[in-house]
N, C-alpha and C. Protein backbone atom coordinates (compact mmCIF):
# COMPACT_ATOMS: atom_id res chain seq x y z
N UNK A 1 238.74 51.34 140.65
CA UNK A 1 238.73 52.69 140.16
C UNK A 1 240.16 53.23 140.17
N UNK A 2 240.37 54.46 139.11
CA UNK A 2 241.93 54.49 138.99
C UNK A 2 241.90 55.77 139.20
N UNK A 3 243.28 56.74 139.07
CA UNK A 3 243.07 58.13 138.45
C UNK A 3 243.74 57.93 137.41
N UNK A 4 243.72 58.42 136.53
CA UNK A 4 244.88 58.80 135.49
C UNK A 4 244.84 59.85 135.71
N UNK A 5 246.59 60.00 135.16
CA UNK A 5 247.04 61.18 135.12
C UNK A 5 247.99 61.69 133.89
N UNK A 6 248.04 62.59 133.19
CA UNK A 6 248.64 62.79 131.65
C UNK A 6 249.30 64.10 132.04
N UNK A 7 250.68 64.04 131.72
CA UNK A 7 251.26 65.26 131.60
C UNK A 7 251.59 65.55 130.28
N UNK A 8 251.14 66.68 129.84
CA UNK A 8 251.04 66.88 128.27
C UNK A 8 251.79 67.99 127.55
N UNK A 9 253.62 67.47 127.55
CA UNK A 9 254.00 69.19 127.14
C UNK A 9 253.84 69.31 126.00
N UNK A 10 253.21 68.61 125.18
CA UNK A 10 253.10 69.13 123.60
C UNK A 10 251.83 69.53 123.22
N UNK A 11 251.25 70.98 123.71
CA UNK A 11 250.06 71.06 123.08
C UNK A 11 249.35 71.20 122.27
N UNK A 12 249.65 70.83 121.23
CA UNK A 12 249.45 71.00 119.85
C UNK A 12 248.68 68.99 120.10
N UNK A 13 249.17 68.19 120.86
CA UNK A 13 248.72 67.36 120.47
C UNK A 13 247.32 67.24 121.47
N UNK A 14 246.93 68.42 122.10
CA UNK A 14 245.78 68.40 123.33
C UNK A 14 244.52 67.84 122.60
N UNK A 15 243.93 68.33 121.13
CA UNK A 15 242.64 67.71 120.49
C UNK A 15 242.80 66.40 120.25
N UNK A 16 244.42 65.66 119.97
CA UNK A 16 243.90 64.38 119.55
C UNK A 16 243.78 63.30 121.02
N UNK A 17 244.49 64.34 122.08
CA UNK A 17 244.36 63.44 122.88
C UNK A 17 243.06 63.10 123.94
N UNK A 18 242.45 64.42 123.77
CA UNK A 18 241.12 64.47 124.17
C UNK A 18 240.10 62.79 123.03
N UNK A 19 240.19 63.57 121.77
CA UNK A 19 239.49 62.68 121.04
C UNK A 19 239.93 61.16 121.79
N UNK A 20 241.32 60.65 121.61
CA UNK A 20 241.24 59.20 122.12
C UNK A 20 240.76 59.16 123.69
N UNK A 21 240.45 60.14 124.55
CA UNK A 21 239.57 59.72 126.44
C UNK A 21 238.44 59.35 125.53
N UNK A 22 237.53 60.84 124.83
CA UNK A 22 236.33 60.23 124.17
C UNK A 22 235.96 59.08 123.60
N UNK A 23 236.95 58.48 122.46
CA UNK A 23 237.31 57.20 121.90
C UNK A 23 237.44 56.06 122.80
N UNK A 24 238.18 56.00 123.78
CA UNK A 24 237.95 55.18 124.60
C UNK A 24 236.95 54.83 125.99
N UNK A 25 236.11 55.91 126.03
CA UNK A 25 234.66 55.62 126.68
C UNK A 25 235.01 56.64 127.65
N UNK A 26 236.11 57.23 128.26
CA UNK A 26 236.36 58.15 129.14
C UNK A 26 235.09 59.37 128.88
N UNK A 27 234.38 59.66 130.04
CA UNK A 27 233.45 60.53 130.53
C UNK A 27 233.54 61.62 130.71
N UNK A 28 234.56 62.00 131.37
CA UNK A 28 234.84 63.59 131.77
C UNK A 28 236.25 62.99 132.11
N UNK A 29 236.88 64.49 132.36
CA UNK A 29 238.24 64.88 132.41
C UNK A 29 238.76 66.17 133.26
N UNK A 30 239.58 66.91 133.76
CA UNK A 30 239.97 68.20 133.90
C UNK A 30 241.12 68.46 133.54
N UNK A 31 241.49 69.66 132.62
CA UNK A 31 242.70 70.00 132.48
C UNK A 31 242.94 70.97 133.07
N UNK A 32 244.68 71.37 133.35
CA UNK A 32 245.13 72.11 134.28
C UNK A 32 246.21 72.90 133.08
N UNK A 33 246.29 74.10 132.84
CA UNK A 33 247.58 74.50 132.97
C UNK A 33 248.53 74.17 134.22
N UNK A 34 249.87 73.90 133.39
CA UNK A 34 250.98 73.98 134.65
C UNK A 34 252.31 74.43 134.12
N UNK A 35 253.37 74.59 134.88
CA UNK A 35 255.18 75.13 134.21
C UNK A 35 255.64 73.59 134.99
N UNK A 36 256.37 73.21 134.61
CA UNK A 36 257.39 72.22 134.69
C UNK A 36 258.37 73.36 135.87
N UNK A 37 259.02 72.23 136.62
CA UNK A 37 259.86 72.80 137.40
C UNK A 37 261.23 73.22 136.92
N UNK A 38 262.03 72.53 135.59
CA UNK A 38 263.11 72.77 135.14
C UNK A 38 262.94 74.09 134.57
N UNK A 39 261.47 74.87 133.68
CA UNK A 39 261.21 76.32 133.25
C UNK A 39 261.32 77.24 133.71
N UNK A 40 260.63 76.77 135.14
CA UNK A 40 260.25 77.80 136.41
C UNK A 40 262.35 78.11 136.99
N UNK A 41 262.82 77.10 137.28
CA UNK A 41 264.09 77.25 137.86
C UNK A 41 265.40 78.13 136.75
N UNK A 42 264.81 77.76 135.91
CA UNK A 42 265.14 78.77 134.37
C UNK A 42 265.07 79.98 134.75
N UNK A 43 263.78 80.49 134.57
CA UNK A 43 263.26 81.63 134.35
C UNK A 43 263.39 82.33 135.67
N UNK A 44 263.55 82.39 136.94
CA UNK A 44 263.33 82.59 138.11
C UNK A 44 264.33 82.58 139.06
N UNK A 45 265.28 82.12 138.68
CA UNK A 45 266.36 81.76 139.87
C UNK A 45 267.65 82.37 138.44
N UNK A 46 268.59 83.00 139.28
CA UNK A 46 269.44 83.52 138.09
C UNK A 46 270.44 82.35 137.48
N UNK A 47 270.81 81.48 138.81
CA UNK A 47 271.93 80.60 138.34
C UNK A 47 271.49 79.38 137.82
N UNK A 48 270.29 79.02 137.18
CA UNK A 48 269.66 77.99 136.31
C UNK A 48 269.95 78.78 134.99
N UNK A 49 269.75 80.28 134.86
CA UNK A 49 269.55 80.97 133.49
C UNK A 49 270.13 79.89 132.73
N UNK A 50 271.33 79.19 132.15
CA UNK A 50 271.94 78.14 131.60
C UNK A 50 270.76 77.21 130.64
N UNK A 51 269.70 77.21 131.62
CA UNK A 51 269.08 75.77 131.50
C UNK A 51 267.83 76.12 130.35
N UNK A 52 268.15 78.00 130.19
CA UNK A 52 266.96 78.68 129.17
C UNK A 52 267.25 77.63 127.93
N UNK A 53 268.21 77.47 127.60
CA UNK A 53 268.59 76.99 126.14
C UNK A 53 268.19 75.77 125.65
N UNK A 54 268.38 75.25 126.44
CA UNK A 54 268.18 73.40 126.30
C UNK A 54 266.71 73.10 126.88
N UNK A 55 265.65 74.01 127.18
CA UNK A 55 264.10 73.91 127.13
C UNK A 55 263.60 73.75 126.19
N UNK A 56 263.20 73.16 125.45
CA UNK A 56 262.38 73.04 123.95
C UNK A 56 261.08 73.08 124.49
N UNK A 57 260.22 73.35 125.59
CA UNK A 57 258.65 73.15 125.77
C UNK A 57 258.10 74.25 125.50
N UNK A 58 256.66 74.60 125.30
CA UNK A 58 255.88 75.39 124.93
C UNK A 58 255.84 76.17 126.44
N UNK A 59 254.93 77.38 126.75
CA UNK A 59 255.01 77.41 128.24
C UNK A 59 255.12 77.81 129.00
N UNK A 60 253.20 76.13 128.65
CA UNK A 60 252.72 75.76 129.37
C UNK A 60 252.43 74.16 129.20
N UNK A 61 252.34 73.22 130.60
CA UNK A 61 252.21 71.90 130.04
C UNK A 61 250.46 71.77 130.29
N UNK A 62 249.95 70.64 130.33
CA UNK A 62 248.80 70.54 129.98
C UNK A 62 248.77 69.06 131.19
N UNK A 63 247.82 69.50 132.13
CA UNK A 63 247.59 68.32 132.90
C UNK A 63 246.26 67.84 132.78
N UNK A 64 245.75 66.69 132.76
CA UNK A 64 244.91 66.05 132.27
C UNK A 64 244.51 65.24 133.41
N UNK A 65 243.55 65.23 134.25
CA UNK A 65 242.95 64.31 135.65
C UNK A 65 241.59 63.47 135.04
N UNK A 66 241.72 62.43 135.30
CA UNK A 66 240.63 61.46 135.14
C UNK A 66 240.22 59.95 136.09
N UNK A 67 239.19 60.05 136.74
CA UNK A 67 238.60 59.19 137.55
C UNK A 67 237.96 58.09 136.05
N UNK A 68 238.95 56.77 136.48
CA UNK A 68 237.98 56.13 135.31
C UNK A 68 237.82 54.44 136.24
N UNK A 69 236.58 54.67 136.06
CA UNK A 69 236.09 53.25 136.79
C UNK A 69 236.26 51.77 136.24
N UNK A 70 236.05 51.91 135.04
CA UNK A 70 236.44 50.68 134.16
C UNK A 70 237.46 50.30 133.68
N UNK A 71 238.30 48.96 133.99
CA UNK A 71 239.37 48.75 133.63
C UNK A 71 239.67 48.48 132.25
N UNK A 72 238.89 48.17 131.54
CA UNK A 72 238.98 47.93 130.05
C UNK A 72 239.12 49.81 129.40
N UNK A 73 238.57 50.56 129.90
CA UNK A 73 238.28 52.12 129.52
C UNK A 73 239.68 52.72 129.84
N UNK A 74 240.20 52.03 130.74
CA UNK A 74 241.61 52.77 131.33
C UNK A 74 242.59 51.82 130.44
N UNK A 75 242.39 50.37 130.08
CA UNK A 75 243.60 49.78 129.29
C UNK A 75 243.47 50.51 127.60
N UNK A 76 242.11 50.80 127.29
CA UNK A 76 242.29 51.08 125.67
C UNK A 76 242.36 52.70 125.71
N UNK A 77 242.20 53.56 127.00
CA UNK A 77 242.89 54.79 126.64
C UNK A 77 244.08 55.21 126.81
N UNK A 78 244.66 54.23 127.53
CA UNK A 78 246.45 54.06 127.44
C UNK A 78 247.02 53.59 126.17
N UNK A 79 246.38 52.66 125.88
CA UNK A 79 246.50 52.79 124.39
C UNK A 79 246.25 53.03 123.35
N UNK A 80 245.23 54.13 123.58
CA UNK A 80 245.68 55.30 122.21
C UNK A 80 246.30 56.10 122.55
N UNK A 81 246.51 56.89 123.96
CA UNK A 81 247.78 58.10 124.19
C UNK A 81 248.73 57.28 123.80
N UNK A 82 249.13 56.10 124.15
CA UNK A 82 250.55 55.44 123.57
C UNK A 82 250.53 55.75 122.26
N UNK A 83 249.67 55.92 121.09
CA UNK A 83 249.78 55.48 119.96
C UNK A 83 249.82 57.17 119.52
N UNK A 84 249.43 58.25 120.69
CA UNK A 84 249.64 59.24 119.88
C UNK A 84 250.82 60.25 120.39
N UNK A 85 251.40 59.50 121.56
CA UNK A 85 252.36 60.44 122.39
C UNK A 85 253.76 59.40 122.65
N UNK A 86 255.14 59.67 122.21
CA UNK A 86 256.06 59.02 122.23
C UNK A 86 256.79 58.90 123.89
N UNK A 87 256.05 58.09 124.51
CA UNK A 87 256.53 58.43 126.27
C UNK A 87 257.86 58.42 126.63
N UNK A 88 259.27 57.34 125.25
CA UNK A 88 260.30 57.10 125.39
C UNK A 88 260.93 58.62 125.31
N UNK A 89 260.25 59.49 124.35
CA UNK A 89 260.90 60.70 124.15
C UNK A 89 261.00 61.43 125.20
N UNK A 90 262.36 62.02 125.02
CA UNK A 90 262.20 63.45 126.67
C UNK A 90 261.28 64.40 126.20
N UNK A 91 260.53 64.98 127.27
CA UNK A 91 260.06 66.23 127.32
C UNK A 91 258.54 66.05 126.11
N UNK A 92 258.43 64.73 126.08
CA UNK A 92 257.04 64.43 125.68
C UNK A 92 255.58 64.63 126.12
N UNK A 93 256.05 63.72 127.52
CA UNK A 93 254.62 63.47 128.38
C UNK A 93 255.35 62.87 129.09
N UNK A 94 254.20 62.82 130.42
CA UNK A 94 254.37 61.63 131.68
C UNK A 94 253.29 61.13 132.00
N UNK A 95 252.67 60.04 132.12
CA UNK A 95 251.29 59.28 132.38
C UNK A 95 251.77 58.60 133.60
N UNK A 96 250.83 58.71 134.81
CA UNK A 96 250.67 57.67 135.37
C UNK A 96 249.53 57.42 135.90
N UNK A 97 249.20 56.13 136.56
CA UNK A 97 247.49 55.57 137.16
C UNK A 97 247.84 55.59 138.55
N UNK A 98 246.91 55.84 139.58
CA UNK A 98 246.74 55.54 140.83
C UNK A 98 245.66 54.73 141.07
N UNK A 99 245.60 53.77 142.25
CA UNK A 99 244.34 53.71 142.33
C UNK A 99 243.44 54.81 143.54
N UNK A 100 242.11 54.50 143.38
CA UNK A 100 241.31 55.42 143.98
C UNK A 100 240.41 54.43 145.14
N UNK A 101 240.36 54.72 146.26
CA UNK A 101 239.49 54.13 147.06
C UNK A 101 238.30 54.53 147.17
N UNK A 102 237.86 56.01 147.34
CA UNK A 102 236.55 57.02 147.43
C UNK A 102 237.05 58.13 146.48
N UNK A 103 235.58 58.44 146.08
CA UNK A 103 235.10 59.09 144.92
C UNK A 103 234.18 59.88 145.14
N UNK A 104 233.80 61.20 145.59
CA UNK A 104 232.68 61.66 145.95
C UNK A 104 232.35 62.87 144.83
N UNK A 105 231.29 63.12 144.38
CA UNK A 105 230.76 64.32 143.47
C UNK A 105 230.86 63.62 141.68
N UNK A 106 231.20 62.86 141.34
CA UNK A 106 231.02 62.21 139.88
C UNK A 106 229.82 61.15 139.88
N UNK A 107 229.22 61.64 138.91
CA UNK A 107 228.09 60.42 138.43
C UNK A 107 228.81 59.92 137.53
N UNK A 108 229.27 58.21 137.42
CA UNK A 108 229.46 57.52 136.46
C UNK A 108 228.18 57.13 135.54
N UNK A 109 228.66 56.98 134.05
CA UNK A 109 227.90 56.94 133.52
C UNK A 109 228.23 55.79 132.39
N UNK A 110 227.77 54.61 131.46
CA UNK A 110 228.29 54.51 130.42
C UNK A 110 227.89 55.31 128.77
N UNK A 111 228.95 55.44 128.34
CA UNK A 111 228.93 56.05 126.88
C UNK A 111 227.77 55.27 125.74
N UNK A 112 227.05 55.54 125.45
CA UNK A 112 225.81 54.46 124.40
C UNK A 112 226.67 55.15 123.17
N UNK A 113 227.41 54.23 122.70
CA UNK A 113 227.79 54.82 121.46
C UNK A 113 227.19 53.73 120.18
């Protein structure tokens, strides 16, 4: 069992990336609003002000939590966020997997598609 995890500053791309969890058998999900720490140190602290300029994010980023039990479900939804989110780019996204030992309150289920 894994978590994924999707940091999503482009939200404009939040429907297609939902569609590929669905697409790839992913069950449920939670998203989070969040601020990036470089915005917050922007906006909040006077002697970052500098750093207003060179922010291109929307903002808010978009966090994305997912318990996915199947390893085939976690390799083909990495690869469609790959195919719809440029990870080389700055200020794109950040994905990463953990694994999970205990899991309490989710019914797994498979998708009958």
């Amino acid at each position: 069992m894994h978590l994924l995890v999707l940091v999503l500053n482009k939200e404009e791309l939040l429907d297609e990336v939902l569609e590929a969890f669905v697409e790839a058998g992913v069950t449920g999900a939670t998203i989070v609003d969040s601020v990036g720490m470089g915005k917050t140190l922007a906006y909040r602290i006077p002697i970052f002000a500098a750093l207003r300029k060179s922010i291109k994010t929307s903002d808010y980023n978009k966090v994305i939590f997912s318990v996915i039990q199947n390893d085939q479900v976690l390799k083909d939804v990495i690869a469609l966020l790959e195919g719809i989110i440029d990870f080389d780019q700055p200020g794109t996204g950040l994905l990463f997997v953990v694994p999970v030992s205990l899991v309490k309150g989710i019914q797994f289920e498979e998708l009958a598609w």
